[in-house]
N, C-alpha and C. Protein backbone atom coordinates (compact mmCIF):
# COMPACT_ATOMS: atom_id res chain seq x y z
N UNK A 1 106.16 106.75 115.55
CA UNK A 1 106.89 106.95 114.30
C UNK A 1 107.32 105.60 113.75
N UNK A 2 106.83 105.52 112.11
CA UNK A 2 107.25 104.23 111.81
C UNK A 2 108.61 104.23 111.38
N UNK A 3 109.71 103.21 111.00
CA UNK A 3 111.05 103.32 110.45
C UNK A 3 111.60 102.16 109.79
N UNK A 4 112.16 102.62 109.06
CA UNK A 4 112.61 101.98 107.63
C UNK A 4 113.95 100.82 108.67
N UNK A 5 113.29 99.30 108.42
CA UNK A 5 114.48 98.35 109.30
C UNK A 5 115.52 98.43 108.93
N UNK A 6 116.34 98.79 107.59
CA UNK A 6 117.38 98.88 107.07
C UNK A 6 118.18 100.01 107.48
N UNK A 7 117.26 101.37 107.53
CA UNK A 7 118.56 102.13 107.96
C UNK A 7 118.17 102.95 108.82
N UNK A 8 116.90 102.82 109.57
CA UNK A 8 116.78 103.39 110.70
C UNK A 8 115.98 104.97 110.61
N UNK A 9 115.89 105.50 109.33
CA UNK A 9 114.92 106.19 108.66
C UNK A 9 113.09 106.05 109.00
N UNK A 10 112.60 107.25 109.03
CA UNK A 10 111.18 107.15 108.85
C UNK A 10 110.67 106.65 107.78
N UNK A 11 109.53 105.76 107.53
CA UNK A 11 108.96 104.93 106.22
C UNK A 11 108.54 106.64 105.29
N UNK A 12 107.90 106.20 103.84
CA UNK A 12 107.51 107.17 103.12
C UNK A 12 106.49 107.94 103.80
N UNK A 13 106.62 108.69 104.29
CA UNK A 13 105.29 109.68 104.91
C UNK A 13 105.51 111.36 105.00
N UNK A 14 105.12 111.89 105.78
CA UNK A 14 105.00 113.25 105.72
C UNK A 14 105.97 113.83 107.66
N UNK A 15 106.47 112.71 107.75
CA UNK A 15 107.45 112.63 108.98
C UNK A 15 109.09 113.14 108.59
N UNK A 16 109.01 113.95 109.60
CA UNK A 16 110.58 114.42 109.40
C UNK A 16 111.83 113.33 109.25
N UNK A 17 112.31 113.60 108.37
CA UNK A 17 113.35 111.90 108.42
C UNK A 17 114.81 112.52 109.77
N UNK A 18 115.03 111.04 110.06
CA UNK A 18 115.66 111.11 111.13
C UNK A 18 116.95 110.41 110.75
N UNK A 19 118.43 110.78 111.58
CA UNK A 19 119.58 110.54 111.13
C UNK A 19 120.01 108.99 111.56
N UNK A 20 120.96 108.60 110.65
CA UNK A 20 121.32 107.35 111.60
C UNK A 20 122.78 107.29 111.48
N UNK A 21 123.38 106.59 112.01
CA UNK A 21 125.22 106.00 111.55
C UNK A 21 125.64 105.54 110.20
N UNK A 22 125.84 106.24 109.17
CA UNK A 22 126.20 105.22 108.18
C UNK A 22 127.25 104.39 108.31
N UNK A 23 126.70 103.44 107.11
CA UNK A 23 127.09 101.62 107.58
C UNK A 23 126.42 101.26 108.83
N UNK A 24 125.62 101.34 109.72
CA UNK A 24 125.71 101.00 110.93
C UNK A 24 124.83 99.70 110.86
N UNK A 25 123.82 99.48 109.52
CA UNK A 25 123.29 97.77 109.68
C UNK A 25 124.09 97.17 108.65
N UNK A 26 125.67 97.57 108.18
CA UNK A 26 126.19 96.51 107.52
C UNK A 26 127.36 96.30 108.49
N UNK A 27 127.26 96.76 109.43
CA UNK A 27 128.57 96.66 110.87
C UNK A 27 129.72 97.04 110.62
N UNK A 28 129.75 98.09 110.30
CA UNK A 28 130.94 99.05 109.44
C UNK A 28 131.25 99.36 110.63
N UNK A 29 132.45 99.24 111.77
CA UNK A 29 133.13 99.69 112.78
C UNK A 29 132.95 101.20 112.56
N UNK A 30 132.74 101.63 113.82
CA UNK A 30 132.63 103.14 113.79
C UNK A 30 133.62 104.05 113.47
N UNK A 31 135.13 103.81 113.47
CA UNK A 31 136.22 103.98 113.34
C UNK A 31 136.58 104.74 111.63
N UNK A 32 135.64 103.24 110.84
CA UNK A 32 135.94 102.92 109.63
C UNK A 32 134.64 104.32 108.91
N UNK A 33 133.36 104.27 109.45
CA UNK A 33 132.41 104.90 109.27
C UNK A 33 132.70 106.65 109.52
N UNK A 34 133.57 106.70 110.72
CA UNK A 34 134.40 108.14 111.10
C UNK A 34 134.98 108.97 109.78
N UNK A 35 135.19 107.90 109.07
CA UNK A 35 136.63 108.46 107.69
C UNK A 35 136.00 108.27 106.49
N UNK A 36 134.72 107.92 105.95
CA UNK A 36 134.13 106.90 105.18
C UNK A 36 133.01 108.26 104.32
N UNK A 37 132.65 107.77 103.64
CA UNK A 37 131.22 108.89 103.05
C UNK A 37 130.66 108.31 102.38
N UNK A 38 129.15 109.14 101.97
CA UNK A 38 127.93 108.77 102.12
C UNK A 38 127.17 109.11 100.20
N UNK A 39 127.57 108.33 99.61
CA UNK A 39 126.88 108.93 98.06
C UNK A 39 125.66 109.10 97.57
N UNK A 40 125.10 109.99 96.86
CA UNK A 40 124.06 110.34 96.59
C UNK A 40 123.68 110.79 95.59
N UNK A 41 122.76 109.97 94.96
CA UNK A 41 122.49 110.18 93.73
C UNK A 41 121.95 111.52 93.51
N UNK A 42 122.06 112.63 92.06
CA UNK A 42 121.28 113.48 91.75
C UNK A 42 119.98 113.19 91.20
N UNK A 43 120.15 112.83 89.96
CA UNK A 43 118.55 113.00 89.01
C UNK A 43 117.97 111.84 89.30
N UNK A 44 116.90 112.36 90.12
CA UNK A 44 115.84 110.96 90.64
C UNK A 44 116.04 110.77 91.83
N UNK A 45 116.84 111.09 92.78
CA UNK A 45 117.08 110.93 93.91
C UNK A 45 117.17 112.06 95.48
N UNK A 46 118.19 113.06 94.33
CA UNK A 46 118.42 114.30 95.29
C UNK A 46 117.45 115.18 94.86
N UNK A 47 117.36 115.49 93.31
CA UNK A 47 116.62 116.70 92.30
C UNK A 47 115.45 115.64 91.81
N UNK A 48 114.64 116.29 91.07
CA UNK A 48 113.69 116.04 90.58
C UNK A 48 113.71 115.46 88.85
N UNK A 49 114.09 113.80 87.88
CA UNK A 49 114.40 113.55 87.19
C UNK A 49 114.15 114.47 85.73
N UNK A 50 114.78 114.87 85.37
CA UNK A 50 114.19 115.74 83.72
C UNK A 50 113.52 114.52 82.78
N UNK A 51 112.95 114.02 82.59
CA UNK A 51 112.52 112.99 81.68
C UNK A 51 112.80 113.38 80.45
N UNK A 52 113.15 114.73 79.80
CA UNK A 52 113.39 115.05 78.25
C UNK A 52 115.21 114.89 78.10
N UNK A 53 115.61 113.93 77.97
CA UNK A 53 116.89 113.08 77.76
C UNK A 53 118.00 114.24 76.61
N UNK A 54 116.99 114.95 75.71
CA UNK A 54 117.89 115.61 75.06
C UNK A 54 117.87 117.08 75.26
N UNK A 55 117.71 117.16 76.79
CA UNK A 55 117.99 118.81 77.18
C UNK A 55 118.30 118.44 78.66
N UNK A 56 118.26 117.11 78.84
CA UNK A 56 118.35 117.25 80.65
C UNK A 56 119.81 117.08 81.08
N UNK A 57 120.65 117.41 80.36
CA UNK A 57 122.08 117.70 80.64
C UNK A 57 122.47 119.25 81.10
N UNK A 58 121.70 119.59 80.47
CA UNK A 58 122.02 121.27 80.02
C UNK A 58 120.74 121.86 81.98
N UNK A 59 120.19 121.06 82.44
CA UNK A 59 120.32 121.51 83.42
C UNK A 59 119.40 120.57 84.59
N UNK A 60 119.39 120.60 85.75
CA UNK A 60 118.93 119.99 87.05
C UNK A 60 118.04 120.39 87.58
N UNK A 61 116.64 119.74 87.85
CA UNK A 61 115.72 119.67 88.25
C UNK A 61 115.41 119.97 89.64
N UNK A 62 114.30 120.47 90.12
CA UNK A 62 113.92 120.99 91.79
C UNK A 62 114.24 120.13 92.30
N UNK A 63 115.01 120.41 93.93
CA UNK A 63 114.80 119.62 95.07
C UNK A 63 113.89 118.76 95.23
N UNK A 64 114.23 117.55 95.86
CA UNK A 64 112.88 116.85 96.46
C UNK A 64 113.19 117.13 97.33
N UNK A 65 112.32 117.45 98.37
CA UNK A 65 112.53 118.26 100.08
C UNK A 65 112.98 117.09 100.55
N UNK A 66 112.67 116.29 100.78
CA UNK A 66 113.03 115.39 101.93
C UNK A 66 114.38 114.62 101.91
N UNK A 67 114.62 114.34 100.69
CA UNK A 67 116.26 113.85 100.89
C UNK A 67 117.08 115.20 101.04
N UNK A 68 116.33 116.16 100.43
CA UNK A 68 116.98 118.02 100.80
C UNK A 68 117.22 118.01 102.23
N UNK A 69 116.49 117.61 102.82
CA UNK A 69 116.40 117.63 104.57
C UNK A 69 117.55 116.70 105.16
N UNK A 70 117.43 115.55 104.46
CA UNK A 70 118.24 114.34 105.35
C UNK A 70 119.89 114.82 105.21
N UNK A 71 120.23 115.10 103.68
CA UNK A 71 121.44 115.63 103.37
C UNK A 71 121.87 117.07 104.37
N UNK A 72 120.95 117.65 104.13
CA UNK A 72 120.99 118.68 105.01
C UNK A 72 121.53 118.15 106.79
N UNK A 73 121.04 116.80 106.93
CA UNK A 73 120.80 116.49 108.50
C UNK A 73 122.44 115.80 108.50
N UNK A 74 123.10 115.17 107.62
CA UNK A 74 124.03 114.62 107.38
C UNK A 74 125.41 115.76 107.53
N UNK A 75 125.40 116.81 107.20
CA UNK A 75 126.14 117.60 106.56
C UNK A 75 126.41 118.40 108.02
N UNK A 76 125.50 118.64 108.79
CA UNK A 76 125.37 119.17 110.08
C UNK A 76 125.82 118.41 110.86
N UNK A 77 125.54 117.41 111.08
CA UNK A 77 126.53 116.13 112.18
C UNK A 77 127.77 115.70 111.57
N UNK A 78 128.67 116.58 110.76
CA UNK A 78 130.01 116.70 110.36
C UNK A 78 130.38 115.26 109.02
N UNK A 79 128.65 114.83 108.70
CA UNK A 79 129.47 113.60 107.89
C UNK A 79 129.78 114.16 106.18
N UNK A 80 130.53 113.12 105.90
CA UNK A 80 131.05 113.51 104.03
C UNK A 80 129.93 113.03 103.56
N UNK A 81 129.31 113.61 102.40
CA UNK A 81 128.42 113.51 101.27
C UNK A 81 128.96 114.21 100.07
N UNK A 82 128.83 112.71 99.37
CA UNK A 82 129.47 113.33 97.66
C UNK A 82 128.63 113.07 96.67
N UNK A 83 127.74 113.98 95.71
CA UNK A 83 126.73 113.63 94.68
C UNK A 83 127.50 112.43 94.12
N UNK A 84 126.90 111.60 93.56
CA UNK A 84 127.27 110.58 92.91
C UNK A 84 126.73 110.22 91.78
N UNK A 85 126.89 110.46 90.45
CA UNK A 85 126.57 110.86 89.10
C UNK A 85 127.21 110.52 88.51
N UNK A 86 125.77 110.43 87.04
CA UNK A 86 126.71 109.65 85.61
C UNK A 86 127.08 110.89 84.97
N UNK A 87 126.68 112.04 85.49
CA UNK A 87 126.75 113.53 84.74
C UNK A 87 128.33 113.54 84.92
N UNK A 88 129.15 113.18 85.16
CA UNK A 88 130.77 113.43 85.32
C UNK A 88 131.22 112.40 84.82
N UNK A 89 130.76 111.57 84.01
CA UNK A 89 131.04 110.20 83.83
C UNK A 89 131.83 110.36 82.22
N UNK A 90 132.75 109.12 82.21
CA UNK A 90 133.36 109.30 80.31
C UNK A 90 132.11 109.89 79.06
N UNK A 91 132.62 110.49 78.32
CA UNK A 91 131.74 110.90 77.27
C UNK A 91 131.08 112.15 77.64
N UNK A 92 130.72 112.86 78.87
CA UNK A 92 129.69 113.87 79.03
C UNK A 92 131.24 114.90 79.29
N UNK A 93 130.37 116.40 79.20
CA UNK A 93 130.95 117.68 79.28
C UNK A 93 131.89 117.89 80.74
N UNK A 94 132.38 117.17 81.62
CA UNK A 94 132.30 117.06 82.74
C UNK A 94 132.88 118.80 83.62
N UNK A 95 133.60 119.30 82.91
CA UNK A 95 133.62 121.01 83.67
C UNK A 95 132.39 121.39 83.35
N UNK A 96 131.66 121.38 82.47
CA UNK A 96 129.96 122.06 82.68
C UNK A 96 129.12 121.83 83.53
N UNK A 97 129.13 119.73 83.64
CA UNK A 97 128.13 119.68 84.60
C UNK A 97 128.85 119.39 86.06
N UNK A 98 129.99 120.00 85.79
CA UNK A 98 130.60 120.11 87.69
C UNK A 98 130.07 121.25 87.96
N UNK A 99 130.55 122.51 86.95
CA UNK A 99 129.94 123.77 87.45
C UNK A 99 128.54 123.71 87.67
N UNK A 100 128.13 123.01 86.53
CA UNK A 100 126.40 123.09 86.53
C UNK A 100 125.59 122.57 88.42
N UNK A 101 126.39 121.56 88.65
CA UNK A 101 125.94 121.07 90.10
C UNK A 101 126.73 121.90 90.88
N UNK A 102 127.46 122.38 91.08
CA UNK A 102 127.97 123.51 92.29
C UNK A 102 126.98 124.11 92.13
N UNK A 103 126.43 124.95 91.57
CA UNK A 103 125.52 126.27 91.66
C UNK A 103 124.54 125.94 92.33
N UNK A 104 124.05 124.45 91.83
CA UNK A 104 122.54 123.70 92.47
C UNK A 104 123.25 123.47 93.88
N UNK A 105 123.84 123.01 94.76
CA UNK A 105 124.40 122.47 95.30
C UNK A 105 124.36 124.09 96.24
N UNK A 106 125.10 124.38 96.06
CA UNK A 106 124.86 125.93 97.04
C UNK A 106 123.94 126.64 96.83
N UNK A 107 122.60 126.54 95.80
CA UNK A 107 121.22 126.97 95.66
C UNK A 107 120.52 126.42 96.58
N UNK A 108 120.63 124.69 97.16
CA UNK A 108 120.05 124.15 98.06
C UNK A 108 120.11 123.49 99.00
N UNK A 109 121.60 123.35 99.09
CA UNK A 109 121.94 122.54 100.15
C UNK A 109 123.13 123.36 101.00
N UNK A 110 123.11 124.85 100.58
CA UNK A 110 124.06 125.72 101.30
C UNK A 110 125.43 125.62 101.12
N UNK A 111 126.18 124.48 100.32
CA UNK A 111 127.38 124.55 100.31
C UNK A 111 127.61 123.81 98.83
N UNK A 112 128.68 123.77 98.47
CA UNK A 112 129.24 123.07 97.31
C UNK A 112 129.81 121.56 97.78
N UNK A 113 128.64 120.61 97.70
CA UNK A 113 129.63 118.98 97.69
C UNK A 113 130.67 118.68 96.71
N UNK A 114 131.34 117.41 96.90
CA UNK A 114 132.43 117.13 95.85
C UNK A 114 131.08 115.85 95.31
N UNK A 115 132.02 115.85 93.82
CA UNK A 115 131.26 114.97 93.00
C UNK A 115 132.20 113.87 92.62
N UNK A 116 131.14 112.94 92.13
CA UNK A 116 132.16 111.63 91.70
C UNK A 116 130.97 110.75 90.91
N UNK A 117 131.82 109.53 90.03
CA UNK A 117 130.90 108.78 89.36
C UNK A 117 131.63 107.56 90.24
N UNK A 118 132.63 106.96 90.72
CA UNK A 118 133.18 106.18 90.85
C UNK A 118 133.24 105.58 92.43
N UNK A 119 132.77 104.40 92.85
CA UNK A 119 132.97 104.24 94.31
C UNK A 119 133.85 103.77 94.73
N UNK A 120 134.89 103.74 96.22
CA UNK A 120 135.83 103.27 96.35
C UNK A 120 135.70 102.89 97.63
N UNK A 121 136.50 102.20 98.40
CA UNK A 121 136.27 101.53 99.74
C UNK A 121 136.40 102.31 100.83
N UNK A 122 135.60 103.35 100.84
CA UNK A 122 135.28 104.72 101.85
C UNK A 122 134.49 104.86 101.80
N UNK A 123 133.39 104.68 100.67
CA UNK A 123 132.03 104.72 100.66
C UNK A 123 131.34 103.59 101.45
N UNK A 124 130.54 104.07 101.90
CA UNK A 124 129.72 103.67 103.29
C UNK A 124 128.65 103.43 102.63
N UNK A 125 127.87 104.25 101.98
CA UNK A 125 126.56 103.84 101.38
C UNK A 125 125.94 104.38 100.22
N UNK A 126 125.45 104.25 99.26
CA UNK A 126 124.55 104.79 98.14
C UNK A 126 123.41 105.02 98.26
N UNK A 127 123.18 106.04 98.03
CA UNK A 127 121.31 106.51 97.74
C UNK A 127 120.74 106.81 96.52
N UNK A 128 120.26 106.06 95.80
CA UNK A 128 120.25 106.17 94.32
C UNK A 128 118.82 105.65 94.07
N UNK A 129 117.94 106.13 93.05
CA UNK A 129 117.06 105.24 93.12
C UNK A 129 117.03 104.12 91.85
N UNK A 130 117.78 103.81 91.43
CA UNK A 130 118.19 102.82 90.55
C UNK A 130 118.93 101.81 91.34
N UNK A 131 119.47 101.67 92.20
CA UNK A 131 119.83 100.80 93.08
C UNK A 131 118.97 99.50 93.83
N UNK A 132 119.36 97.84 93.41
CA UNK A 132 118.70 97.41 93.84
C UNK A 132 119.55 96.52 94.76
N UNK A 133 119.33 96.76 96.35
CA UNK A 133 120.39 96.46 97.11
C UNK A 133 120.21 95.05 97.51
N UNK A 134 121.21 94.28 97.59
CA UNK A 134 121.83 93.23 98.00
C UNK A 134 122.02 92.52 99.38
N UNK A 135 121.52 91.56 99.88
CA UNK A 135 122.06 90.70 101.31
C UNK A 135 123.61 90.56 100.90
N UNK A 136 124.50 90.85 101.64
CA UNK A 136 126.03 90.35 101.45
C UNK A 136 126.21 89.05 101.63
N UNK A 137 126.96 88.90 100.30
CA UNK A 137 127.42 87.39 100.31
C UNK A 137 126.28 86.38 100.00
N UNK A 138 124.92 86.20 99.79
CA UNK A 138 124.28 85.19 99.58
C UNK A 138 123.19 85.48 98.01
N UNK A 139 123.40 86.53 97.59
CA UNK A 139 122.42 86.32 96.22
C UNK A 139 121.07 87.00 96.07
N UNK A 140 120.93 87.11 97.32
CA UNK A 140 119.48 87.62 97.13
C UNK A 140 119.53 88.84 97.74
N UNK A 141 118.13 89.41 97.02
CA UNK A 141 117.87 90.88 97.25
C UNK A 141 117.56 90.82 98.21
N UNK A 142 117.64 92.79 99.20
CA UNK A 142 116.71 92.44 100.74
C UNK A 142 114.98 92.48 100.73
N UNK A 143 114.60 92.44 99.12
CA UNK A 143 113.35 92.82 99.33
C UNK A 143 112.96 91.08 99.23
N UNK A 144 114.08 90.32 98.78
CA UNK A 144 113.47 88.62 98.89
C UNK A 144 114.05 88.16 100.19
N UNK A 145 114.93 88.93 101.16
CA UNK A 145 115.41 88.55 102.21
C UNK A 145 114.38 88.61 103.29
N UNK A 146 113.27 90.38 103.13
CA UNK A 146 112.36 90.16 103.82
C UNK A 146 111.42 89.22 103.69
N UNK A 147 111.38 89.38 102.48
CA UNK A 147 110.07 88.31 101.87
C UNK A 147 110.28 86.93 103.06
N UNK A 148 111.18 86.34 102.52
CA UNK A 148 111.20 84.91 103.41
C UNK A 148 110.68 85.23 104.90
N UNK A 149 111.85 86.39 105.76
CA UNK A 149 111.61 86.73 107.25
C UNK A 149 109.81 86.65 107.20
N UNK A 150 109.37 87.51 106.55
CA UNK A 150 107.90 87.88 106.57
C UNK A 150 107.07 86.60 106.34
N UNK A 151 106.95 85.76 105.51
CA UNK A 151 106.81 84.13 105.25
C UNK A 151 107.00 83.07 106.63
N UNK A 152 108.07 83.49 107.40
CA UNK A 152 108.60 82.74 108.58
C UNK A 152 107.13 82.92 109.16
N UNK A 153 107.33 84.37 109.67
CA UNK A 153 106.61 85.01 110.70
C UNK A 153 105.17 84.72 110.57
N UNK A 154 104.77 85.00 109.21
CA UNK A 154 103.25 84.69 108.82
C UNK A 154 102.58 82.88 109.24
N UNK A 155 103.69 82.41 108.98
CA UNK A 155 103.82 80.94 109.28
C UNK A 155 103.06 80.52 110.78
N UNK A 156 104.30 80.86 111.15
CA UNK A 156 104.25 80.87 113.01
C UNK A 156 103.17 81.53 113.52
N UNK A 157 102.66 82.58 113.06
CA UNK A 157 101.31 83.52 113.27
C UNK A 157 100.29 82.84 113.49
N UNK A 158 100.04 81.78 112.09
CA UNK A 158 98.93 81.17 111.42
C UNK A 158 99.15 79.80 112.34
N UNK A 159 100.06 78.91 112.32
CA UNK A 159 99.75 78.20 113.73
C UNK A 159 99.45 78.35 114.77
N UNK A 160 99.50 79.51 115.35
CA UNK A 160 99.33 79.83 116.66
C UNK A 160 100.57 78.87 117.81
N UNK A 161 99.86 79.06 118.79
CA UNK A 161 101.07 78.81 119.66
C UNK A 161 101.16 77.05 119.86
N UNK A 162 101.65 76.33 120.39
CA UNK A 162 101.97 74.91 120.54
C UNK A 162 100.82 74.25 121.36
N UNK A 163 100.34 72.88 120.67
CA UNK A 163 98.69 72.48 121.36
C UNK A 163 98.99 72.15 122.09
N UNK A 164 98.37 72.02 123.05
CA UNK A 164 98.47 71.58 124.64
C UNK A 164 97.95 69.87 124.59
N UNK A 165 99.05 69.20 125.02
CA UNK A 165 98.73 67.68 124.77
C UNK A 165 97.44 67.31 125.84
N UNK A 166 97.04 66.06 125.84
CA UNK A 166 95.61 65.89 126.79
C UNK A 166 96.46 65.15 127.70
N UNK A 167 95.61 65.24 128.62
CA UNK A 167 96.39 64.47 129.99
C UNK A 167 95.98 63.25 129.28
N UNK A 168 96.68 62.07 129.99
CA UNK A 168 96.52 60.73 129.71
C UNK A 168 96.49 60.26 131.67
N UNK A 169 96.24 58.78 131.85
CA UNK A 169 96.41 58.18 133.05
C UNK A 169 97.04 58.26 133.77
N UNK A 170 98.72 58.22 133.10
CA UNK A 170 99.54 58.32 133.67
C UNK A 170 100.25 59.99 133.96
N UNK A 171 99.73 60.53 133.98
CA UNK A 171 99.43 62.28 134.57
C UNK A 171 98.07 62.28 135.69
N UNK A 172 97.50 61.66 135.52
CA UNK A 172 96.82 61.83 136.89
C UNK A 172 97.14 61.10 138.02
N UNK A 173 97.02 62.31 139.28
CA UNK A 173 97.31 62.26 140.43
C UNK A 173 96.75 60.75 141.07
N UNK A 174 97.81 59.91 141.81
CA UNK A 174 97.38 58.89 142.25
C UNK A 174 96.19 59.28 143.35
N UNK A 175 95.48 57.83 142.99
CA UNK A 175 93.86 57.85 144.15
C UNK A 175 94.45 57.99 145.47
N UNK A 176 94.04 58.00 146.38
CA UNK A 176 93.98 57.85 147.44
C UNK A 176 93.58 56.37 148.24
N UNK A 177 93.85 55.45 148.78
CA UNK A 177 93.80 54.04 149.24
C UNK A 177 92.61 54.31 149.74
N UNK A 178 91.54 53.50 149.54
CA UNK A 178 90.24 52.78 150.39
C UNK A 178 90.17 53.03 151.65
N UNK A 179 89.61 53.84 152.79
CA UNK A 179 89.69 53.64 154.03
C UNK A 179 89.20 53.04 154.75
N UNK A 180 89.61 51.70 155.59
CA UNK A 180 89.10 50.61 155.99
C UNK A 180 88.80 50.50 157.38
N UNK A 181 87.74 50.20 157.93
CA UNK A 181 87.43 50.35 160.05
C UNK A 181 88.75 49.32 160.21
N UNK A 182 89.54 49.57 161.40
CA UNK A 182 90.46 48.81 161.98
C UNK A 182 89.76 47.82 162.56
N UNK A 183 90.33 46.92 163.23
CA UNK A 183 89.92 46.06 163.52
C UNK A 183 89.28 46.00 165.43
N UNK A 184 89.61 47.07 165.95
CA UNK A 184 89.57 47.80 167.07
C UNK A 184 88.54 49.07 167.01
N UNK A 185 88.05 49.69 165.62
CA UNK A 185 86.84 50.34 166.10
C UNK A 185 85.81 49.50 166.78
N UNK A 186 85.08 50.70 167.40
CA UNK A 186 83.91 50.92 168.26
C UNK A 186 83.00 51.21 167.64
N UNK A 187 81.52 51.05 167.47
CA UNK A 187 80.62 51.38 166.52
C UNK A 187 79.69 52.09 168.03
N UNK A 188 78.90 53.23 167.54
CA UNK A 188 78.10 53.71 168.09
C UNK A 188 76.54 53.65 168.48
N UNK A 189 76.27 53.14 169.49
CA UNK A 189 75.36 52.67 170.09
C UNK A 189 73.69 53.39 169.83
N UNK A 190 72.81 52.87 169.78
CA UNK A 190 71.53 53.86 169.49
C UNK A 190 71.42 55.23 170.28
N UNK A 191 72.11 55.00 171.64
CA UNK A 191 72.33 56.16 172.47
C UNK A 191 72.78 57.58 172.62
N UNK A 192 73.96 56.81 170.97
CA UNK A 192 74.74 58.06 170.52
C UNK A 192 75.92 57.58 171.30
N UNK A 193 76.35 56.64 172.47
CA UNK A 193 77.42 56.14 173.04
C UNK A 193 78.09 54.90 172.60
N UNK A 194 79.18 54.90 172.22
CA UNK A 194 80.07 53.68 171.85
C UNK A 194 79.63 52.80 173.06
N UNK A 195 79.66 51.45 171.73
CA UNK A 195 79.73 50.11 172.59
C UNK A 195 80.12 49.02 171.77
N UNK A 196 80.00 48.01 171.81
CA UNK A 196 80.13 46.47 171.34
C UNK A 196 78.85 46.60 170.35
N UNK A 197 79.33 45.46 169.17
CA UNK A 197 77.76 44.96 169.12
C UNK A 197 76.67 44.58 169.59
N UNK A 198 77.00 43.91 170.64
CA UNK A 198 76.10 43.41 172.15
C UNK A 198 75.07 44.31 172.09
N UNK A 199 75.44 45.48 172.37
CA UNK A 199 74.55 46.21 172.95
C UNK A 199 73.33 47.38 171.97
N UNK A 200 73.52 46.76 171.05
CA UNK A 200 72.96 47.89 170.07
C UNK A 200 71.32 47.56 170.30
């Protein structure tokens, strides 16, 4: 099973998505994550976007199964999930489209979530697909954060591993000294028996 490095999710495929800790790769103490909830976008994210702008108020589009599933997987391991929408936002009908998402909301996800447009420091994470998420604190996106990691790696790949220097002189094993007749050998006689020179 492949999985998404950020949050511990299966990549886009036809694989059951799998749960993780929210906050747990921005190191949100578990404590803090215990009390904390999880937002989620509707149109485009949870439901299926209406693209006709001057009727797509008046109502909400099919499930997409698979965030249907994950929410579903969230909601069962006791965590908070709150739609998170511009449909409640200044200027729109907001008792219509609260009622309007309760109905959807217990049509498909078995219960009535709470809604909100607004995030506050309990929120743990967003799922939106208009969202383009951020490295903390340094500027750049994580899709240029991988970029670089991926650049490193490709780097180091393409060199291969570290050349092996050549021996030189001074790495080879000293000779061994000349071995010289003492001055007390015996040389061996035609006989096959040691003797003197004398006698050869």
């Amino acid at each position: 099973m492949t999985h998404d490095p950020l949050h511990g999710i299966p990549a886009a495929d036809d694989e059951a998505p799998t749960t993780h800790r929210p906050g747990e790769y921005l190191g949100i103490p578990r404590e803090r994550a215990a009390s904390g909830w999880i937002g989620v976008d509707l149109d485009g994210t949870l439901s299926v976007e209406d693209r006709d702008w001057t009727t797509a108020e008046l109502r909400i589009g099919p499930p997409i199964p698979k965030m249907v599933e994950r929410v579903k997987g969230w909601l069962a391991d006791g965590k908070r999930v709150k739609i998170f929408t511009a449909r409640v936002g200044l200027g729109n009908n907001v008792d219509d489209q609260m009622a309007l998402i309760a109905v959807w909301c217990k049509a498909h996800l078995g219960q009535v979530l709470e809604v909100t447009c607004a995030k506050d420091y309990a929120m743990l994470e967003l799922w939106d697909d208009r969202c383009v998420q951020m490295q903390t604190n340094t500027g750049q996106t994580i899709v240029e954060h991988i970029g670089l990691l991926s650049g490193v790696v490709a780097r180091q790949t393409m060199a291969g591993p570290p050349a092996q220097s050549s021996p030189t002189a001074a790495d080879a094993p000293p000779e061994a000294p000349p071995q010289t007749k003492s001055a007390g050998a015996r040389r061996m006689g035609p006989s096959g028996r040691s003797g003197s020179p004398d006698h050869f």
